[in-house]
Protein backbone atom coordinates (compact mmCIF):
# COMPACT_ATOMS: atom_id res chain seq x y z
CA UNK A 1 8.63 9.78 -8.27
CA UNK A 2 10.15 10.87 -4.37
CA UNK A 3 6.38 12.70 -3.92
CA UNK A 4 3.14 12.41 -5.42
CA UNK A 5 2.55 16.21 -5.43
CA UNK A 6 3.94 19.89 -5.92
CA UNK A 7 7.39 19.73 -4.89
CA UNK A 8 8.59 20.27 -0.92
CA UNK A 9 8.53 24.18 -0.55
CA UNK A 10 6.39 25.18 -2.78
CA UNK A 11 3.11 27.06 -2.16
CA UNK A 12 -0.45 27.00 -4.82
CA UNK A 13 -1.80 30.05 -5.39
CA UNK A 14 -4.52 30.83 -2.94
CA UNK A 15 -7.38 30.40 -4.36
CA UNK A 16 -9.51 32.86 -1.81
CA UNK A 17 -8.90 36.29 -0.55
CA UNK A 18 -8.09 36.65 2.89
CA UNK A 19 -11.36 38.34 4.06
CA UNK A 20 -13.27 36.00 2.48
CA UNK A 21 -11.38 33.21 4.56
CA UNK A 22 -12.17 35.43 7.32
CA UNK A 23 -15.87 35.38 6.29
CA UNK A 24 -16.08 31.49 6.19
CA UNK A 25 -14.47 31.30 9.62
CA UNK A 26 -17.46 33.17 11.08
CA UNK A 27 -19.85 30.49 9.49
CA UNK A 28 -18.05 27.15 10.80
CA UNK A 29 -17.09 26.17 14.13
CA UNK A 30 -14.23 23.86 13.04
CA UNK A 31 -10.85 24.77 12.49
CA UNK A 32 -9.88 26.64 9.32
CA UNK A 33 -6.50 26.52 8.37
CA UNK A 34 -4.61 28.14 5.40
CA UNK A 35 -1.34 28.48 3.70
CA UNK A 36 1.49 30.20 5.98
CA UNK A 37 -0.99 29.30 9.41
CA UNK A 38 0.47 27.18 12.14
CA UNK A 39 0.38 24.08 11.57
CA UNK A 40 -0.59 24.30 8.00
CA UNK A 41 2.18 21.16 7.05
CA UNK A 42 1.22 18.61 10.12
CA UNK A 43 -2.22 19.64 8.70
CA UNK A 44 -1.35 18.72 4.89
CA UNK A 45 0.09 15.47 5.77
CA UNK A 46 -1.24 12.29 5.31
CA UNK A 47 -0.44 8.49 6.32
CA UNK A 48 1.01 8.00 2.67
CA UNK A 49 4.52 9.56 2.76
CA UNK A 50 4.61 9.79 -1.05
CA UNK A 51 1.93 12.21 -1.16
CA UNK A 52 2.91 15.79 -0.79
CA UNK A 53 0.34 18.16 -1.55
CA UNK A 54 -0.44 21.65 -1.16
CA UNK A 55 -4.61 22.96 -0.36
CA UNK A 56 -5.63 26.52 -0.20
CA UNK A 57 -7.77 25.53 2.78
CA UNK A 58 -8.09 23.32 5.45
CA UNK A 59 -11.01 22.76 7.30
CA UNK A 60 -11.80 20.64 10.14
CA UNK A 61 -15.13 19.87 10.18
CA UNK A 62 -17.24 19.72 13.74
CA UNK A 63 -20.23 18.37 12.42
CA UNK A 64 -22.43 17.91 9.42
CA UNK A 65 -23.12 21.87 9.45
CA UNK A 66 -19.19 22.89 8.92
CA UNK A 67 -19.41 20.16 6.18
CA UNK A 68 -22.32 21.81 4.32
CA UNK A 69 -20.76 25.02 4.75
CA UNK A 70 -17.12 23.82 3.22
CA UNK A 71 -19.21 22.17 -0.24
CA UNK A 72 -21.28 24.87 -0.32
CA UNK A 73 -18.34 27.47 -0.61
CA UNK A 74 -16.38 24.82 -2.81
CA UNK A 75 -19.38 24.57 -5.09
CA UNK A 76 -19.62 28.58 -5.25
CA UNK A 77 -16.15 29.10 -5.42
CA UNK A 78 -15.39 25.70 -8.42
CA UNK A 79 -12.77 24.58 -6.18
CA UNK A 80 -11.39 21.17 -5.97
CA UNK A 81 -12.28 19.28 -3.24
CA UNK A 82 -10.80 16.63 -0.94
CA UNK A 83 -12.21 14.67 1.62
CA UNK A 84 -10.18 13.17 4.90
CA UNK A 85 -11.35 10.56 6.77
CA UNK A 86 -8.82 8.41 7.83
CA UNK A 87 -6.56 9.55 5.54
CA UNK A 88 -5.39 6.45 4.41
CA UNK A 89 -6.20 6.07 1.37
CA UNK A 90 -3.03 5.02 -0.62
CA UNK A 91 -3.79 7.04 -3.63
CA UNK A 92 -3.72 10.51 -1.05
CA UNK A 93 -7.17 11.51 -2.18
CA UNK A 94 -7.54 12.70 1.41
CA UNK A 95 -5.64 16.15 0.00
CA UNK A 96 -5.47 17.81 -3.04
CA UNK A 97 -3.33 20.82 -4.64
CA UNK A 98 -5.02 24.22 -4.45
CA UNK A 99 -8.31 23.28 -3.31
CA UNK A 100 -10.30 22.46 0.16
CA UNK A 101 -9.72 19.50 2.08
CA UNK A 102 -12.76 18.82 3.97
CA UNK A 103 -11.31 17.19 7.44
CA UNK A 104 -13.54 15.01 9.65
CA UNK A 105 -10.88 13.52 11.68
CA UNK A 106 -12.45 15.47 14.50
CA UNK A 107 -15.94 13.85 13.75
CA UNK A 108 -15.31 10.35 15.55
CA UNK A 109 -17.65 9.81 17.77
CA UNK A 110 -19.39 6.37 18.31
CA UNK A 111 -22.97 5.55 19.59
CA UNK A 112 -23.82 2.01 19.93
CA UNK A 113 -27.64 0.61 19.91
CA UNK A 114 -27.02 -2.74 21.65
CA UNK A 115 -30.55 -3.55 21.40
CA UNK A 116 -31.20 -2.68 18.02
CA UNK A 117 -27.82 -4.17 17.13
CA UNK A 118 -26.39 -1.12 15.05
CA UNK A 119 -23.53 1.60 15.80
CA UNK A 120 -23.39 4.80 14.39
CA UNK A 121 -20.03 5.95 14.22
CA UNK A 122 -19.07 9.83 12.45
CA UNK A 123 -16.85 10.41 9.26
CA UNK A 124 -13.50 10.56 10.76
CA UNK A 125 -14.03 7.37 13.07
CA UNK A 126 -11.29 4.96 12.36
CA UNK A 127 -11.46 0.77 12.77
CA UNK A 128 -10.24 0.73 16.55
CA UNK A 129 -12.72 3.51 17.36
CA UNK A 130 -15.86 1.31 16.55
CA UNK A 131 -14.28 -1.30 17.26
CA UNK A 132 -13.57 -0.40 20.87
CA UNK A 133 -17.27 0.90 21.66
CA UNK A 134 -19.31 -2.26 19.90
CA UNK A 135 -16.69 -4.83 21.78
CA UNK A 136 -18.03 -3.75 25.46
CA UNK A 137 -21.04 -5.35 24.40
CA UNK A 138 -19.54 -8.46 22.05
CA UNK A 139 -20.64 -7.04 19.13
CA UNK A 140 -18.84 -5.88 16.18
CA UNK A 141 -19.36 -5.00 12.07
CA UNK A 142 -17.34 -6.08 9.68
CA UNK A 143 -14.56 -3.61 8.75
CA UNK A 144 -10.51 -4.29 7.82
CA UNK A 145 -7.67 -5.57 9.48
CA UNK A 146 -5.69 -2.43 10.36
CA UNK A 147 -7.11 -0.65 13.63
CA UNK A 148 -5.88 2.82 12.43
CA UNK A 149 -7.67 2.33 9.09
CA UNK A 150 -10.70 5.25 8.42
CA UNK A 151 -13.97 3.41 8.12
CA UNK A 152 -15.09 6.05 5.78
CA UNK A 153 -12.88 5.65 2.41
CA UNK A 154 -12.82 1.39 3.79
CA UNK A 155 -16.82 1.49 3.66
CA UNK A 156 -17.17 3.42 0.86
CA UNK A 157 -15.10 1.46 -1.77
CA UNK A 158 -16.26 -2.10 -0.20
CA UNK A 159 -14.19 -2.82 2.87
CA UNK A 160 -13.17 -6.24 3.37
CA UNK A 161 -11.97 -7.16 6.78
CA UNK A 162 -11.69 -10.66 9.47
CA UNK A 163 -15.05 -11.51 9.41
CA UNK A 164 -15.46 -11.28 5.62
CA UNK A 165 -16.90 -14.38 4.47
CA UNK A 166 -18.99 -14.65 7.86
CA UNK A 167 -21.04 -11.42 7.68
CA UNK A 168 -19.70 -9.90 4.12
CA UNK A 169 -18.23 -6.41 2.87
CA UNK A 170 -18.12 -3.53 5.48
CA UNK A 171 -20.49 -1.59 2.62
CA UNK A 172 -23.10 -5.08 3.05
CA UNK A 173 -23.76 -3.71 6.67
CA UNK A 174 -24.34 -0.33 6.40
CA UNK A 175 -28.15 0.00 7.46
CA UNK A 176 -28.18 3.77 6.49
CA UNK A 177 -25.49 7.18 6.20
CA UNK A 178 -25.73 10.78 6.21
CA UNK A 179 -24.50 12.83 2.94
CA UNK A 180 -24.17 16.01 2.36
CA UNK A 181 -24.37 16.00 -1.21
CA UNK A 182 -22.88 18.63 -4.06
CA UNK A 183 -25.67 21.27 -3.89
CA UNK A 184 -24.90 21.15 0.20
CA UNK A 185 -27.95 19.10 1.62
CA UNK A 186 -27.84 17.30 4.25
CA UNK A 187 -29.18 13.72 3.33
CA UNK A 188 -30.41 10.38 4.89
CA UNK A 189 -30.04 7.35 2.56
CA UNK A 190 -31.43 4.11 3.43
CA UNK A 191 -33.44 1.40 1.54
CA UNK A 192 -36.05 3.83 2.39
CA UNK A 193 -34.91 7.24 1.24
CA UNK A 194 -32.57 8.14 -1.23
CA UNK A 195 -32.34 4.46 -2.51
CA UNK A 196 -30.57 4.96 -5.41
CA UNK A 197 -27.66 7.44 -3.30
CA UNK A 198 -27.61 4.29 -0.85
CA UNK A 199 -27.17 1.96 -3.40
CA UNK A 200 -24.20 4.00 -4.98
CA UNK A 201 -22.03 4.68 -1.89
CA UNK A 202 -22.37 0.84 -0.92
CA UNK A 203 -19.06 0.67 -2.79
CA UNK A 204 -19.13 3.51 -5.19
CA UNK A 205 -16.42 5.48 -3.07
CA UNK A 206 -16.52 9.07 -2.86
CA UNK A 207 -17.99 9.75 -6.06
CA UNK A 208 -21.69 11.54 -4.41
CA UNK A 209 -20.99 13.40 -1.82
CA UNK A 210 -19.46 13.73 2.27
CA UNK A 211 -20.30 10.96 4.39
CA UNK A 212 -20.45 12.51 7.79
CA UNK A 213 -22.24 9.46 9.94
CA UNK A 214 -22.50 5.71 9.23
CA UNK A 215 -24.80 3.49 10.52
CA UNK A 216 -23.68 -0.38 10.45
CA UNK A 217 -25.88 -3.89 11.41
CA UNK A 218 -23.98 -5.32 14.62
CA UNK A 219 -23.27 -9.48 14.99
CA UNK A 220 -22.49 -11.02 18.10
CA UNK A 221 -18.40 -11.56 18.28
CA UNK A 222 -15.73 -11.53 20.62
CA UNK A 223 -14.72 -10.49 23.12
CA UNK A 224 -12.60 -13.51 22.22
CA UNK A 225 -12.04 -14.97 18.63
CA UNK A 226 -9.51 -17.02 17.29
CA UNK A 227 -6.80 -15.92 15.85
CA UNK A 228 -4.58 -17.40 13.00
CA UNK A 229 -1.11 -16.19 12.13
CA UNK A 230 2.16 -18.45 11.18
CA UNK A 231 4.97 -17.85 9.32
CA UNK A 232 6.50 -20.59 7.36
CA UNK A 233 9.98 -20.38 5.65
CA UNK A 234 10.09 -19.03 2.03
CA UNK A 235 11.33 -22.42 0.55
CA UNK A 236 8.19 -23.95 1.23
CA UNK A 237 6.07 -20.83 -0.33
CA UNK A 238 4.43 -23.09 -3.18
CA UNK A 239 3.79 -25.67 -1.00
CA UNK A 240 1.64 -23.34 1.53
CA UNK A 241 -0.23 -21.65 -1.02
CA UNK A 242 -0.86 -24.96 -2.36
CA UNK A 243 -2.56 -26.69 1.11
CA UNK A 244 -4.08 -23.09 1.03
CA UNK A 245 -5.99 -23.54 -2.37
CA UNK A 246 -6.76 -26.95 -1.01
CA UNK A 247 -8.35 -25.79 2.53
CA UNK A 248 -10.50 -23.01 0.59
CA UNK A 249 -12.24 -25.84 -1.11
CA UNK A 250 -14.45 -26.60 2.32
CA UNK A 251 -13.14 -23.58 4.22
CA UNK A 252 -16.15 -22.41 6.96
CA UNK A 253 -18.25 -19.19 6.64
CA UNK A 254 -16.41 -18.55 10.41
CA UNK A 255 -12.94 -18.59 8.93
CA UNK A 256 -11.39 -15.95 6.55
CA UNK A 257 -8.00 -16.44 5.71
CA UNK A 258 -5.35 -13.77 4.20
CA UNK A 259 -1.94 -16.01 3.41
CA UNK A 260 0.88 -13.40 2.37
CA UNK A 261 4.50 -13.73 1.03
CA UNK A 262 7.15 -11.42 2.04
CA UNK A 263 9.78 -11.26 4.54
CA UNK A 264 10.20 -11.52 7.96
CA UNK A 265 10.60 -8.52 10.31
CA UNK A 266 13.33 -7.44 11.97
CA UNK A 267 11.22 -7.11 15.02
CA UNK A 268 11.91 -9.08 18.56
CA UNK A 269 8.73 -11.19 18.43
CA UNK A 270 10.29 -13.03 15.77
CA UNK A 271 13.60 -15.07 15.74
CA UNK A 272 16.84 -12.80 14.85
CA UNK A 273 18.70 -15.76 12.55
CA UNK A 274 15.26 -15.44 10.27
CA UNK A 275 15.32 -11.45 10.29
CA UNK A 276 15.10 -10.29 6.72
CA UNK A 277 14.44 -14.12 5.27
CA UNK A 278 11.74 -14.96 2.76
CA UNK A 279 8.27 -16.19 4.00
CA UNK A 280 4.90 -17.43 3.55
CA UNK A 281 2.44 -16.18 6.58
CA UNK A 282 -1.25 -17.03 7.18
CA UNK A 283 -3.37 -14.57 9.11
CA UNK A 284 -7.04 -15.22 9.71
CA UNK A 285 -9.88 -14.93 11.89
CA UNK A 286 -12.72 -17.87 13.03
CA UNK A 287 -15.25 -16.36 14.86
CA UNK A 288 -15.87 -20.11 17.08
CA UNK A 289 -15.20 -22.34 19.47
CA UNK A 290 -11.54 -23.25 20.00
CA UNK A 291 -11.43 -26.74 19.39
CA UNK A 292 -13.04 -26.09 16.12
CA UNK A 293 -11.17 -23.54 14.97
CA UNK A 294 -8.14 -25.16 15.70
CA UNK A 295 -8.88 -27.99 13.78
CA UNK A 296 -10.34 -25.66 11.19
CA UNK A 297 -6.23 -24.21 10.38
CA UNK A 298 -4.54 -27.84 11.06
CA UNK A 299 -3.56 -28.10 7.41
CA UNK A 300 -1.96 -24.21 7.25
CA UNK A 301 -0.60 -24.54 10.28
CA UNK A 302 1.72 -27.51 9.87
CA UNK A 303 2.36 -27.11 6.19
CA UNK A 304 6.04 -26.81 7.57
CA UNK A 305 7.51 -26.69 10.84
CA UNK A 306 7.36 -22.95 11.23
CA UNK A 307 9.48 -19.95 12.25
CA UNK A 308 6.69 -19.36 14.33
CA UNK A 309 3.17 -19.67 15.04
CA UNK A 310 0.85 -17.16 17.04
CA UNK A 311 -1.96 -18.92 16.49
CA UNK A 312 -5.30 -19.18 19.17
CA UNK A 313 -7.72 -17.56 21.25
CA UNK A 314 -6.79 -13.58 21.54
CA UNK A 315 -9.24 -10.44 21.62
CA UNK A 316 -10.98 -9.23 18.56
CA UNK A 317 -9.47 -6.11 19.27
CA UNK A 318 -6.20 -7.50 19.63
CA UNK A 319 -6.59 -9.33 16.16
CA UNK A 320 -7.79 -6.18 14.69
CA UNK A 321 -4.68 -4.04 15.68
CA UNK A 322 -2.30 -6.88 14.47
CA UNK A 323 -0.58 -5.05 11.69
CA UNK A 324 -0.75 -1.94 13.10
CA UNK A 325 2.86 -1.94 13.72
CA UNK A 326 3.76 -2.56 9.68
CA UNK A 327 1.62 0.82 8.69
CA UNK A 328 3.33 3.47 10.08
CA UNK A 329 2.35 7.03 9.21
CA UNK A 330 4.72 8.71 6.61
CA UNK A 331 6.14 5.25 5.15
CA UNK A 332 5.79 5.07 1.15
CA UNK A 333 3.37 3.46 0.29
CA UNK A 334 2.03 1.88 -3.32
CA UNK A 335 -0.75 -1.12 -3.55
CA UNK A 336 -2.93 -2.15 -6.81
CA UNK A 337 -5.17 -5.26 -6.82
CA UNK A 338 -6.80 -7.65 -9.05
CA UNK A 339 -9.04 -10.74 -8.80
CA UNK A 340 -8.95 -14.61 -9.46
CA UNK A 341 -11.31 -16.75 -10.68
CA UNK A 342 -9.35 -19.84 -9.95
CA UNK A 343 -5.80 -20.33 -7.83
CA UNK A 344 -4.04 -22.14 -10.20
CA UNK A 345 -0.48 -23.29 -10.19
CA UNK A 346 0.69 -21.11 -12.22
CA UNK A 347 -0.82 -18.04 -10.46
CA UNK A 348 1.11 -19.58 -7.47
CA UNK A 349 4.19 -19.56 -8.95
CA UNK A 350 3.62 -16.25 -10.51
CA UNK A 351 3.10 -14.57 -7.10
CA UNK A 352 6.19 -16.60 -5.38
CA UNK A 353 8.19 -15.07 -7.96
CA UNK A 354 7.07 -11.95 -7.41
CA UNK A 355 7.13 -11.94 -3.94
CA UNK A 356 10.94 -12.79 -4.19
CA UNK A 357 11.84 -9.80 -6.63
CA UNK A 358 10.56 -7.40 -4.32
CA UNK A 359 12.93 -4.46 -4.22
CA UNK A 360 11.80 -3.88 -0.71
CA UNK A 361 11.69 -6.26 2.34
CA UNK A 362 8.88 -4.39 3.58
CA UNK A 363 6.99 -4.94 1.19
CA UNK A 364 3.84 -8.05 0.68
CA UNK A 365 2.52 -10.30 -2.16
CA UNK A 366 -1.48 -11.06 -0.41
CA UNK A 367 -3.88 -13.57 -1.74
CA UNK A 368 -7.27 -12.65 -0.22
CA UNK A 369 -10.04 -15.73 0.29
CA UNK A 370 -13.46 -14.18 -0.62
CA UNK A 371 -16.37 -16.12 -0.92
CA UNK A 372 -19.10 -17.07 1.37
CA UNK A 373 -21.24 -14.05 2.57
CA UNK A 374 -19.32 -11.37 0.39
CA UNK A 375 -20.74 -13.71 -2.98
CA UNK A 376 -24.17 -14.01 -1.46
CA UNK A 377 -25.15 -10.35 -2.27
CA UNK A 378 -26.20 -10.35 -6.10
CA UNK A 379 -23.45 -8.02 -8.23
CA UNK A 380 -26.23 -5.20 -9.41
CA UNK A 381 -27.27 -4.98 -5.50
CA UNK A 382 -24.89 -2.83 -4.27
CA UNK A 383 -23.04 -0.57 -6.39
CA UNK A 384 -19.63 -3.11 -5.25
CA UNK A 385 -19.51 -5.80 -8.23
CA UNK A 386 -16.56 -7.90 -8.44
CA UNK A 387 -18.60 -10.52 -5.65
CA UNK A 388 -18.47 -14.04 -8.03
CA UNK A 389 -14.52 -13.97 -7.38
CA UNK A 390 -13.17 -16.68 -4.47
CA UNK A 391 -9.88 -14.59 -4.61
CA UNK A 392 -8.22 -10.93 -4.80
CA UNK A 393 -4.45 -10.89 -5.39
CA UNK A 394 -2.81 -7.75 -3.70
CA UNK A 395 0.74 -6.29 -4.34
CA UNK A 396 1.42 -3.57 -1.83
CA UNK A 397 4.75 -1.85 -1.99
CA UNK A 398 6.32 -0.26 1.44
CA UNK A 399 9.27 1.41 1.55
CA UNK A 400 10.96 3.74 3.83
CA UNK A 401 14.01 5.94 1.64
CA UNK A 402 12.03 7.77 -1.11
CA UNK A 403 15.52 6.83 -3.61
CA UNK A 404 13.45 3.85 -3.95
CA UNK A 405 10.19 4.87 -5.24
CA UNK A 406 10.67 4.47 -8.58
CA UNK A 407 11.51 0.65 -8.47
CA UNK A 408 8.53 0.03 -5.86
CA UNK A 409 6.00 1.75 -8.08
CA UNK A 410 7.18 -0.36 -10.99
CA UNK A 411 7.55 -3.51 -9.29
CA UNK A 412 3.99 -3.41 -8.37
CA UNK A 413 2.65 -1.74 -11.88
CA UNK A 414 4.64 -4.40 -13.76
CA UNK A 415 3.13 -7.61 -11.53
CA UNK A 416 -0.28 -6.25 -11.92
CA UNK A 417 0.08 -5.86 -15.69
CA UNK A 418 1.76 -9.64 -15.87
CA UNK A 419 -0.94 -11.22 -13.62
CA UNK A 420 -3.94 -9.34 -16.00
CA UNK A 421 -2.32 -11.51 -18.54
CA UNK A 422 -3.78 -14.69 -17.32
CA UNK A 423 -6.83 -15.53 -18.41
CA UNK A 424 -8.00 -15.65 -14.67
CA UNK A 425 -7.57 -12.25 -13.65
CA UNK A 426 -10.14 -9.22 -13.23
CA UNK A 427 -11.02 -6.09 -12.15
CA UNK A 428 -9.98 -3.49 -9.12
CA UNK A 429 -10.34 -2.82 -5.85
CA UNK A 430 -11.12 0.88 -5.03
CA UNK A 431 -9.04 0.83 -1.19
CA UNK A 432 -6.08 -0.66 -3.37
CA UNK A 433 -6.31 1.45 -6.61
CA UNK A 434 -2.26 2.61 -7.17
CA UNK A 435 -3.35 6.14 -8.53
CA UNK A 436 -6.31 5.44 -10.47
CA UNK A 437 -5.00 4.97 -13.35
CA UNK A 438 -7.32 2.24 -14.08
CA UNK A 439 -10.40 3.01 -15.85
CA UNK A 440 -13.40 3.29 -13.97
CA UNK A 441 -15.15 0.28 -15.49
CA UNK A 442 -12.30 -2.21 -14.10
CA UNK A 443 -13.65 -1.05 -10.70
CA UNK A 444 -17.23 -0.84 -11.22
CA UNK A 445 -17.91 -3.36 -13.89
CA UNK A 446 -21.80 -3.42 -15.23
CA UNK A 447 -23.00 -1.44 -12.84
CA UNK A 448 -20.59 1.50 -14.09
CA UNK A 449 -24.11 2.95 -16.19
CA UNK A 450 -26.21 2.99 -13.04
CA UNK A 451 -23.86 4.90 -11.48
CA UNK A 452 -23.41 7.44 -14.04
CA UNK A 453 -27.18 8.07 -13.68
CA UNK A 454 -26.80 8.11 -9.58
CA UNK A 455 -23.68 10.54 -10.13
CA UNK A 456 -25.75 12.70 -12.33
CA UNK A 457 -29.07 13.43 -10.14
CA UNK A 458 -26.30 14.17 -7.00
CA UNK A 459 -23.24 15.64 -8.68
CA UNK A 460 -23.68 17.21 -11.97
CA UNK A 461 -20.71 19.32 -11.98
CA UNK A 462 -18.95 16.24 -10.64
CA UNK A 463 -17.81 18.59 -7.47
CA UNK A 464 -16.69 15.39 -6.08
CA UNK A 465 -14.07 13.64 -8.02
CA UNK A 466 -10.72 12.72 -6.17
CA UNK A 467 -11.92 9.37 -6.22
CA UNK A 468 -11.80 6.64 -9.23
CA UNK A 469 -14.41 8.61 -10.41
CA UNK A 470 -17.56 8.30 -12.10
CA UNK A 471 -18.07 11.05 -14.77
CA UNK A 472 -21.62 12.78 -14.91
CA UNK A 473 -23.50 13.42 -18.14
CA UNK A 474 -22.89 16.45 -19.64
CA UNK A 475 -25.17 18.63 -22.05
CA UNK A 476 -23.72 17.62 -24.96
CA UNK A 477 -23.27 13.42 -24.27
């Protein structure tokens, strides 16, 4: 399991003629790029190092007409089609063998409305591009915690970021997109138009259609926030996760809290004798005044005397780019998630012991705290259900030597399977779905029908479906 993909060297069959390729480069302004071009493999490659796969045609999108053009052509043509944003999402749904990628990394331009409070920000925008634009004016939306991260697959499959339990899901603040749908229209969806499209892609991931713009609801934070991240020893893990379940009880709507086992980095910010050692670490946001946010993380800060603690006031933007470091492009990488209903000590344990058999030091057992503004949406309002749950329990797997694949992909695969064991557990996340091999109900829950129906009326043919997808009716069902 080295690559998720056809192997290294090996070309698809080109699924257009050459003139016709010609033809479609008259028609779009973007870049078209094909098997045996320059740059065809830099092209192909995505953040995900275990994903190696091989399109008959890359296009990078200018604008919303390119985009029509591309679906239209893959609709003619019953190609498969991919669609880059970012590019990070961990399944490598961003790229697909034999088909058209559709690539808006070129499409990232911001425009921020400080009066009306919104941003619009293109499809290939990523987290530190809106973030940079709606922080001049100390305003921000909530998105993730990774400034490299494209907002489009994050939005589309929920998104949950720092300011999670403050202001909700990075899907609760969308105020309206822009889709070009299978049949190659160009649509606005809003609680005005297109309801039912913008109640599917709140959450409903790629299923309908191309998101080329976004439009997001803007809150006064920053420029300054405060910023929570220790690391405690590993022999105190239970301990910490216990004052963690503990401070969730009356945990403020400001705060939002990620705690994390795994190991410490062999990085100079941290000390050398502790390099490569077990650990507990809390990272978190409270958007607030000082005082009270440092009384707010007393208890998770001095659970322990710790290796060390980075805690207080720091830019949002600084908070937001974090992790950046512990993402690289081209690492392996292999996440699947579940949620809790309750923290209880035998979860605990479960993910301490977990953490510890990790066959890579790079690699993280996260407990996320939900709650607040995320469970104040009803379920059946967006197309994102699993809101009731105060918890989602992450394994991600990252690993550098692709000998090691095989044990990563099972060490996650087998936790996730032992954790769905407990009566506790539930449910997916779609920007932490392995390789979809989950059924689409564990994602989608109840509202899985309604978005049949949506997928239907916008995607018969079911153009769209590199995603955990949503199967159309057919004829005969």
């Amino acid at each position: 399991m080295a690559k998720a993909g056809k192997p290294a060297g090996e070309e698809p069959e080109t699924a257009l003629p050459e003139e016709e390729i010609r033809a479609f480069e008259e028609r779009v302004s973007g870049e078209v790029i094909a098997p045996g071009d320059e740059g065809y493999d830099a092209a192909r490659r995505v953040w995900n190092g275990m994903i190696d796969k091989r399109p008959a045609l890359i296009v990078r999108c200018r604008g919303p007409a390119d985009v029509v053009e591309t679906v239209t052509l893959a609709r003619d043509r019953d190609l498969l089609v991919a669609v880059r944003g970012g590019g990070h999402n961990v399944a490598g749904t961003a790229v697909c063998d034999g088909g058209v990628v559709i690539d808006l990394s070129e499409m990232d331009g911001v425009r921020v409305d400080p009066e009306g409070r919104t941003v619009r920000a293109e499809g290939g925008s990523t987290l530190g591009d809106v973030d940079r634009e709606t922080q001049l004016f100390g305003l921000a939306t909530p998105l993730g915690v990774v400034s490299d991260t494209g907002i489009a697959g994050l939005t589309l499959n929920g998104g949950v970021g720092h300011l999670r339990r403050e202001y909700g899901l990075a899907c609760d603040n969308l105020a309206s997109v822009d889709v070009v749908t299978a049949d190659g229209e160009l649509r606005t969806a809003n609680e005005e138009h297109n309801e039912d499209l913008f109640w599917a892609v709140r959450g409903g991931g790629g299923n309908f259609g191309v998101v080329t713009s976004f439009e997001y609801a803007l809150h006064e934070v920053g420029p300054e926030v405060y910023g929570l991240f220790v690391l405690h020893r590993g022999d105190v893990a239970i301990e910490a996760m216990r004052r963690f379940r503990e401070y969730t009880q009356t945990a403020s709507r400001r705060a939002s809290v990620l705690p994390f086992y795994g190991f410490v980095p062999e990085l100079e910010e941290f000390p050398e004798d502790a390099w490569g050692e077990p650990m507990v670490a809390f990272l978190g946001c409270y958007d607030g005044e000082t005082d009270d946010a440092a009384e707010e993380f007393r208890p998770l800060r001095t659970t322990a005397e710790p290796i060390v603690d980075f805690s207080g006031p720091m830019p949002y933007t600084e908070l937001q780019s974090l992790l950046d470091e512990d993402y690289p492009d081209g690492r392996y990488y292999y996440w699947k998630a579940t949620y809790l209903e309750r923290l209880d000590d035998d979860v605990i344990d479960f993910l301490v012991r977990r953490g510890e058999e990790s066959p890579s030091k790079l690699s993280t057992v996260d407990l996320w705290h939900l709650g607040g503004a995320i469970s104040d949406v009803e379920r059946d309002a967006t197309a994102f259900w699993h809101r009731d749950k105060p918890y989602m329990l992450t394994f991600e797997a990252n690993w550098d030597d692709p000998a090691d694949s095989d044990a990563n992909v099972a060490w996650v695969r087998e936790s996730i399977a032992e954790v769905r064991e407990m009566p506790v557990a539930s449910g997916t996340y779609g920007n932490f779905p392995g390789f979809h091999e989950d059924p689409a109900q564990a994602l989608f829950g109840e509202n899985y029908d309604r978005l049949v129906e949506v997928k239907t009326r916008y995607d018969p043919d079911n153009l769209f479906r590199l995603n955990q997808n949503v199967a159309p009716k057919t004829e005969s069902a």
